[in-house]
Every structure is written in structure tokens, then in C-alpha cells.
C-alpha atoms as a PDB file:
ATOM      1  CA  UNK A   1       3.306   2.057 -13.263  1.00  0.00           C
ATOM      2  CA  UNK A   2       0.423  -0.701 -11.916  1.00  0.00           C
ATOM      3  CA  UNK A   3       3.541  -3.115 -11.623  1.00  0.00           C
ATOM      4  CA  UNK A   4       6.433  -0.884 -10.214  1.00  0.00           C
ATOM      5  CA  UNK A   5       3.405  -0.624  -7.218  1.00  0.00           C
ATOM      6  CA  UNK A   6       2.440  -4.760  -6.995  1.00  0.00           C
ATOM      7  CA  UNK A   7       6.245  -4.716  -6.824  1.00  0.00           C
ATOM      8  CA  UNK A   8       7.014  -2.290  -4.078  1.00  0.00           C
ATOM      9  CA  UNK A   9       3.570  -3.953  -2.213  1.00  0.00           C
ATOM     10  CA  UNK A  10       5.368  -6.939  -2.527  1.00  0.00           C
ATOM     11  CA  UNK A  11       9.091  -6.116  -1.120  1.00  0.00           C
ATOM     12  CA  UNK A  12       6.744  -4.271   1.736  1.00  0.00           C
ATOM     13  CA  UNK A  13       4.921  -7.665   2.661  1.00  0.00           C
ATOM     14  CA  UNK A  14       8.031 -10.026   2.411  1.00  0.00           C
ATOM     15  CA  UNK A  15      10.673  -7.337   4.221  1.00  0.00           C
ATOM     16  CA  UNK A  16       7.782  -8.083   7.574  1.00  0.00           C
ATOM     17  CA  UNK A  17       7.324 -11.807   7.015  1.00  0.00           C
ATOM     18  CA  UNK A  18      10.732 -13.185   6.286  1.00  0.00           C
ATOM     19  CA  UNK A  19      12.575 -11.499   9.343  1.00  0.00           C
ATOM     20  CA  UNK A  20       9.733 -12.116  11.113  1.00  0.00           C
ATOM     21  CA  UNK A  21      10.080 -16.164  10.266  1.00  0.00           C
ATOM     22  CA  UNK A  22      13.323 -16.556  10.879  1.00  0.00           C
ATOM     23  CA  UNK A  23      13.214 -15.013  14.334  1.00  0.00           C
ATOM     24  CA  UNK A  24      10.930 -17.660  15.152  1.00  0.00           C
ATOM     25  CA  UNK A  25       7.844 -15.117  15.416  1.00  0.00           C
ATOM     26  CA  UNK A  26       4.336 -16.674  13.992  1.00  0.00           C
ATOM     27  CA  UNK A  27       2.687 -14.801  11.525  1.00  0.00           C
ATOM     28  CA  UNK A  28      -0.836 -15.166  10.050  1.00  0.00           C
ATOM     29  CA  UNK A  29      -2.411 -14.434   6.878  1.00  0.00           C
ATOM     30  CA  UNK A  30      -5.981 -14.039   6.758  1.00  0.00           C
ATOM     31  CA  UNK A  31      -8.181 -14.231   3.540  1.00  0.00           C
ATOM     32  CA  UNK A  32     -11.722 -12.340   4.212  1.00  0.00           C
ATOM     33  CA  UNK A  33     -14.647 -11.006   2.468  1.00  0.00           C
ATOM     34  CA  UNK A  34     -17.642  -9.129   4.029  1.00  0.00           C
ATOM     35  CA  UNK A  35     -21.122  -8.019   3.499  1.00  0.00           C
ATOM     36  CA  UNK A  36     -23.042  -5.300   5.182  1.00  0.00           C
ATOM     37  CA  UNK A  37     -24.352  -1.778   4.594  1.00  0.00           C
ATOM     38  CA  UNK A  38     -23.080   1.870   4.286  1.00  0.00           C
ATOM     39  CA  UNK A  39     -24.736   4.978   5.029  1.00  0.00           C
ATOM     40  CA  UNK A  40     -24.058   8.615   4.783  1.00  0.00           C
ATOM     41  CA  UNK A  41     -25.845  11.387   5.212  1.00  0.00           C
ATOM     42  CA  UNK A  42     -27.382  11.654   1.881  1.00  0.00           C
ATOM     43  CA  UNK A  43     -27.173   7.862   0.381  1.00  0.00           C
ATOM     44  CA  UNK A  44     -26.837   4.484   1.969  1.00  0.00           C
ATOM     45  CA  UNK A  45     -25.756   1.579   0.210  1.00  0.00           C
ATOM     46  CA  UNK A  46     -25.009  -2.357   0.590  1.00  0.00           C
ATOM     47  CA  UNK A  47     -21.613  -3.069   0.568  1.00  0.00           C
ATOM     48  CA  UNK A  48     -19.229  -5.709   0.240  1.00  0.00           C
ATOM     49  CA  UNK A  49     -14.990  -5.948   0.176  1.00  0.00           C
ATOM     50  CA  UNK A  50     -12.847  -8.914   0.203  1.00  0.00           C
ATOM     51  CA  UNK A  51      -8.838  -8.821   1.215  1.00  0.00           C
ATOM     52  CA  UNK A  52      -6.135 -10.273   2.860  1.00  0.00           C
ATOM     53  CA  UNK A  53      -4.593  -9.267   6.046  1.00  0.00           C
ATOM     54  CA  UNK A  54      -1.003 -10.435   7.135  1.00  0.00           C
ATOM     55  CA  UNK A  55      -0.084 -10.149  11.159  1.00  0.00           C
ATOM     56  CA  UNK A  56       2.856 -10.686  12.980  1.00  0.00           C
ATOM     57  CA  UNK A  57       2.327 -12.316  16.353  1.00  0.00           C
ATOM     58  CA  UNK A  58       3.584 -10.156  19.382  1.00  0.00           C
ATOM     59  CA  UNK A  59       2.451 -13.246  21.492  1.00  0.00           C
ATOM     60  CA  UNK A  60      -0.329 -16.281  21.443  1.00  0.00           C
ATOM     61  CA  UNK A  61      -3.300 -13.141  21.932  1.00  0.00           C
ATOM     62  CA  UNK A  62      -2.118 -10.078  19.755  1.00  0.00           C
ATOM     63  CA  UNK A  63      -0.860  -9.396  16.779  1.00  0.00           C
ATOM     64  CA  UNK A  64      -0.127  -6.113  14.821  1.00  0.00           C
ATOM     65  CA  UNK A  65      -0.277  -6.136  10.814  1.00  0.00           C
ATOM     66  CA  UNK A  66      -0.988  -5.062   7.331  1.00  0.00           C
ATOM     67  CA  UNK A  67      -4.484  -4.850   5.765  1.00  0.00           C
ATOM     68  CA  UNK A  68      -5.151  -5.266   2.208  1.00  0.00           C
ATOM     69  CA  UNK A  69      -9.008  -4.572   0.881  1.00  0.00           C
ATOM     70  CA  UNK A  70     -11.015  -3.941  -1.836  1.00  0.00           C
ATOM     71  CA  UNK A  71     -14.293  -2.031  -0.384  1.00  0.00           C
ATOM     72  CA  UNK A  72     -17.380  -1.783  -2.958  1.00  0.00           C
ATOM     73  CA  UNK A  73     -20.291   1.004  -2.092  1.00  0.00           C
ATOM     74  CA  UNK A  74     -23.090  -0.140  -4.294  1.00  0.00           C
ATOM     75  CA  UNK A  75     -26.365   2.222  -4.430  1.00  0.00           C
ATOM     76  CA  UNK A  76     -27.194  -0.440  -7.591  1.00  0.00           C
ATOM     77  CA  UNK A  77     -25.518  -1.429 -10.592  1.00  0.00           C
ATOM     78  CA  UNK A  78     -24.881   1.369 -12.567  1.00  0.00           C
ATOM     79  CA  UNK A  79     -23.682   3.844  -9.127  1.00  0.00           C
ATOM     80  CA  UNK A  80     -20.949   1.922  -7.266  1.00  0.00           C
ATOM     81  CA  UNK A  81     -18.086   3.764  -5.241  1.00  0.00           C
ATOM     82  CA  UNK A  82     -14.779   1.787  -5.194  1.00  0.00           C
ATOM     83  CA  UNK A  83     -11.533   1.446  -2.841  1.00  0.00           C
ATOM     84  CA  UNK A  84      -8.557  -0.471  -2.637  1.00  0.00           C
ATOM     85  CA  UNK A  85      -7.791  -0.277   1.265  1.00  0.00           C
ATOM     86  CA  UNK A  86      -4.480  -0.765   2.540  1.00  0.00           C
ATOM     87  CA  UNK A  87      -3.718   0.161   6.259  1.00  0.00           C
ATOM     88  CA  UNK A  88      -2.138  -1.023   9.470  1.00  0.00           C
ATOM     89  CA  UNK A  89      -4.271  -3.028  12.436  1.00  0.00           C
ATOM     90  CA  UNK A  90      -3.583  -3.959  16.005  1.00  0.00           C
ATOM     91  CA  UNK A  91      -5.364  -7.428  17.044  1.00  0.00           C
ATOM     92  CA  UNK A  92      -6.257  -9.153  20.237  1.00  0.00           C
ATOM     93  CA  UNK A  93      -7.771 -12.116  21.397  1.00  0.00           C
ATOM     94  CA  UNK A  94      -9.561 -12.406  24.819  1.00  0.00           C
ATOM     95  CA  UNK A  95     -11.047 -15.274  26.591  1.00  0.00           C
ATOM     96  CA  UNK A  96      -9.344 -17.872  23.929  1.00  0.00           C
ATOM     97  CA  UNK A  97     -11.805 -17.238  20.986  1.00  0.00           C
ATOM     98  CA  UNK A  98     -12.932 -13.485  21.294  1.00  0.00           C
ATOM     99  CA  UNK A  99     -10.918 -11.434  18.719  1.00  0.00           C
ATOM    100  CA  UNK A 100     -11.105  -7.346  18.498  1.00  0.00           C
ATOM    101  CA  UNK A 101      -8.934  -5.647  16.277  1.00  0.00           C
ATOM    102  CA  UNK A 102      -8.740  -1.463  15.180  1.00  0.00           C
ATOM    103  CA  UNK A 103      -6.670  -0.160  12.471  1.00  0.00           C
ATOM    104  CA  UNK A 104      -6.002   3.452  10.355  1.00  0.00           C
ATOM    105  CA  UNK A 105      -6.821   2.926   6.640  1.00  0.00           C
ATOM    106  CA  UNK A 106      -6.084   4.469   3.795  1.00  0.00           C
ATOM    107  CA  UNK A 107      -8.934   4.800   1.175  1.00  0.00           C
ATOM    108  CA  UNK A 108      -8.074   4.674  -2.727  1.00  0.00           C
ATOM    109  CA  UNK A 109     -10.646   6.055  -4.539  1.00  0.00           C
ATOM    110  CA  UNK A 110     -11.280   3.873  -7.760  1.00  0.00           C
ATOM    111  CA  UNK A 111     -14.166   5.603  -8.754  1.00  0.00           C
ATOM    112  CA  UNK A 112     -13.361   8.989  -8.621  1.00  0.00           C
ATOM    113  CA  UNK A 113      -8.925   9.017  -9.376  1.00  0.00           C
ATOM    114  CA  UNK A 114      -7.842  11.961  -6.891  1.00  0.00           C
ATOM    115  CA  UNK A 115     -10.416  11.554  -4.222  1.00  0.00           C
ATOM    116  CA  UNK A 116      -7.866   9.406  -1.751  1.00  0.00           C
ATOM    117  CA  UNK A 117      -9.111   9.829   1.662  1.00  0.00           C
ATOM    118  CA  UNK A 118      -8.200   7.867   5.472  1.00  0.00           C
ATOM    119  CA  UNK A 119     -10.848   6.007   8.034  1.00  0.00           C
ATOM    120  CA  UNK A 120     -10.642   3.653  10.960  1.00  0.00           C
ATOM    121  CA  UNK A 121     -11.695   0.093  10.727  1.00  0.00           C
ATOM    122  CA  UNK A 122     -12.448  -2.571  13.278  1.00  0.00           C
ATOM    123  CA  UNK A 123     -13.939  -5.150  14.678  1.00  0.00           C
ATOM    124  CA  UNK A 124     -15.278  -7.643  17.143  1.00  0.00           C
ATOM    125  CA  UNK A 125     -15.976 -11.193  16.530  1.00  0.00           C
ATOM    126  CA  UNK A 126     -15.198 -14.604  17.131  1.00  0.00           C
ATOM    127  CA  UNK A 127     -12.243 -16.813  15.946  1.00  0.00           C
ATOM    128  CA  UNK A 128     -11.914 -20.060  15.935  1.00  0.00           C
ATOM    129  CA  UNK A 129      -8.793 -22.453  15.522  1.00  0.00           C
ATOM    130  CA  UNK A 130     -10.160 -25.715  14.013  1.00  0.00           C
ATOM    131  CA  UNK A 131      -6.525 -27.399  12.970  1.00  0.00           C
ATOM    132  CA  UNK A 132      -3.299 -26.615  14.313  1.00  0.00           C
ATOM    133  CA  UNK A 133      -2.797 -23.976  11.985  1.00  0.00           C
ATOM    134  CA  UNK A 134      -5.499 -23.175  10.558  1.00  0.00           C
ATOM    135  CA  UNK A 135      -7.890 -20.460  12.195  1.00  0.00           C
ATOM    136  CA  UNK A 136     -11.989 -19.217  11.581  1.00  0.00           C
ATOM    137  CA  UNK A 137     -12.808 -15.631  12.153  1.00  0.00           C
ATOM    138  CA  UNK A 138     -16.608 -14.484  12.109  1.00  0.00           C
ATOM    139  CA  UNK A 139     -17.157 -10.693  12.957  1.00  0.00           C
ATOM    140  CA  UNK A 140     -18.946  -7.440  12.773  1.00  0.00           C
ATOM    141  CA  UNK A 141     -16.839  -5.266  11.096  1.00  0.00           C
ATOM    142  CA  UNK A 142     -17.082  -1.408  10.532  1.00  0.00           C
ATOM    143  CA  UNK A 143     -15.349   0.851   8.939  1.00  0.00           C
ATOM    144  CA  UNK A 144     -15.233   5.205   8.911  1.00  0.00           C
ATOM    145  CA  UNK A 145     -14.605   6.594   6.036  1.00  0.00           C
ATOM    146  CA  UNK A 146     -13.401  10.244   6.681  1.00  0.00           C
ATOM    147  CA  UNK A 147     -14.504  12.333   3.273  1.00  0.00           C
ATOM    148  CA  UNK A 148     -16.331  15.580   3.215  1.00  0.00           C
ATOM    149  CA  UNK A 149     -19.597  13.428   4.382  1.00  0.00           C
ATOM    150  CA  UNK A 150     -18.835  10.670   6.950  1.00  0.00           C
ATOM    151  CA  UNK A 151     -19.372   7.110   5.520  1.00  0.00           C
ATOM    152  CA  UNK A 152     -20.027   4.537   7.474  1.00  0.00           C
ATOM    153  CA  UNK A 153     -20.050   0.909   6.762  1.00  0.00           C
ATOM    154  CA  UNK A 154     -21.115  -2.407   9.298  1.00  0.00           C
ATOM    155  CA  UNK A 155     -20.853  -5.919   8.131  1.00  0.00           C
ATOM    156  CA  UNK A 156     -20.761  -9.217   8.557  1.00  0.00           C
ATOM    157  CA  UNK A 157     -16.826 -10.527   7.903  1.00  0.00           C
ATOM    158  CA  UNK A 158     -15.751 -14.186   7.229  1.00  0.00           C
ATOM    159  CA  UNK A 159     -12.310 -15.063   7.169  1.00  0.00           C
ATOM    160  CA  UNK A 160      -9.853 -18.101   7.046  1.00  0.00           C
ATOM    161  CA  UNK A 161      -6.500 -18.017   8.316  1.00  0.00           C
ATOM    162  CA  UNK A 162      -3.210 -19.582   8.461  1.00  0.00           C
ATOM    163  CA  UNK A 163      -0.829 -19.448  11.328  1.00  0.00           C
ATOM    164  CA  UNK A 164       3.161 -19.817  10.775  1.00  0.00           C
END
């Protein structure tokens, strides 16, 4: 079952980036990882994900895209909520190297199977291109996680891109 769903994740990714390529639209895929803190009414937590996120360029300042994640809630070693996020973003960039970007999100609960739920994620920050294809994103990046409790995370995000 785990590999009928890398499969179809697959197929999803490649059926946006290979029409997308031979249109002669860019693309970028990001790899980032983040640190911050969460916070709920009851708990708070530090937190930490890491992902990749693939965008299709609408022109040189925004993009729209897919958002793979895997966000960890950590109270301490032995109580630790997991997700696997996956989700759709919009992206802008503003003044050359100011980058915001908003997105829906769906939340898979690893922790507790059953306990799927949705949020909003964004962020502001600063990106960088330091090659011709190769671009630097820094950000704060926060994310609301929509359960019976609110859950909300901030964090510092890193992430280093490729442009096609």
C-alpha cells in the first residue's frame, strides 16, 4: 500500500513538471528544513520539519506549487506528534529578494493513524539567487494546524533551490 502511494505521489509530481518543461515554463524545487516552536493551548513544544517544495513559475516573481513536509511536535523524547504535510502554495517575490508565500495543507497524523486534519502555512523571508540557477531562501515560517485545539507553529526555514 506505502508504494502504490510513493507511486501515485510520483505520477502527481512528474504530470506538473514535464508539461510544464516542455512549454518552456521554469520550475523550481526547493529542499528546506526548519526549526521553531509550537504552542497550543495546553502544551507547547519545539519543532522542526524538513521537505521539498516543487513550483511552477507563472513569471520571474510568482510561482504556484506543491509542498511536501514532514512536521515533528516534540514536548521531549518520549512525547512527539508527527505529520507528513503535503499541500498546495502560492509564492511571490517583491523588491527582487523579498519572498512571501501562503498555502492550504493537509496534516497526516503519524502519531495518532485517523487523526488527519488541514492548516494554512506561510511565510515571509528573504531569497537569494547566488548562481544562475541556484537560489537561497531564509524565512519565518508558520504554520495553523486546525484540530480540536489550534496549533500553532513559527520557525526559522532554510532552503536551497534549483531553478529550471
Amino acid at each position: 500500500m506505502k508504494t502504490i502511494k510513493q507511486i501515485a505521489l510520483l505520477i502527481l509530481v512528474l504530470s506538473i513538471i514535464i508539461p510544464a518543461y516542455a512549454s518552456g515554463q521554469s520550475f523550481l524545487v526547493r529542499i528546506n528544513t526548519s526549526v521553531g516552536y509550537s504552542n497550543s493551548k495546553e502544551l507547547s513544544w519545539l519543532s522542526y520539519s524538513y521537505g521539498v517544495k516543487v513550483g511552477l513559475g507563472v513569471n520571474d516573481k510568482q510561482r504556484f506549487g506543491i509542498m511536501f513536509d514532514r512536521l515533528i511536535l516534540a514536548e521531549n523524547t518520549d512525547n512527539r506528534t508527527m505529520y507528513y504535510t503535503t499541500g498546495i502554495f502560492l509564492e511571490q517575490v517583491l523588491w527582487k529578494y523579498f519572498n512571501m508565500g501562503i498555502g492550504t495543507v493537509g496534516y497526516i497524523n503519524q502519531t495518532e493513524k485517523g487523526k488527519n486534519t488541514f492548516g494554512i502555512y506561510s511565510h515571509l523571508g528573504f531569497e537569494y539567487p547566488f548562481a544562475k540557477r541556484w537560489h537561497f531562501l531564509a524565512s519565518y515560517q508558520s504554520n495553523f494546524i486546525f484540530e480540536k485545539k489550534m496549533i500553532s507553529n513559527s520557525g526559522l526555514s532554510l532552503g536551497v533551490g534549483m531553478k529550471f
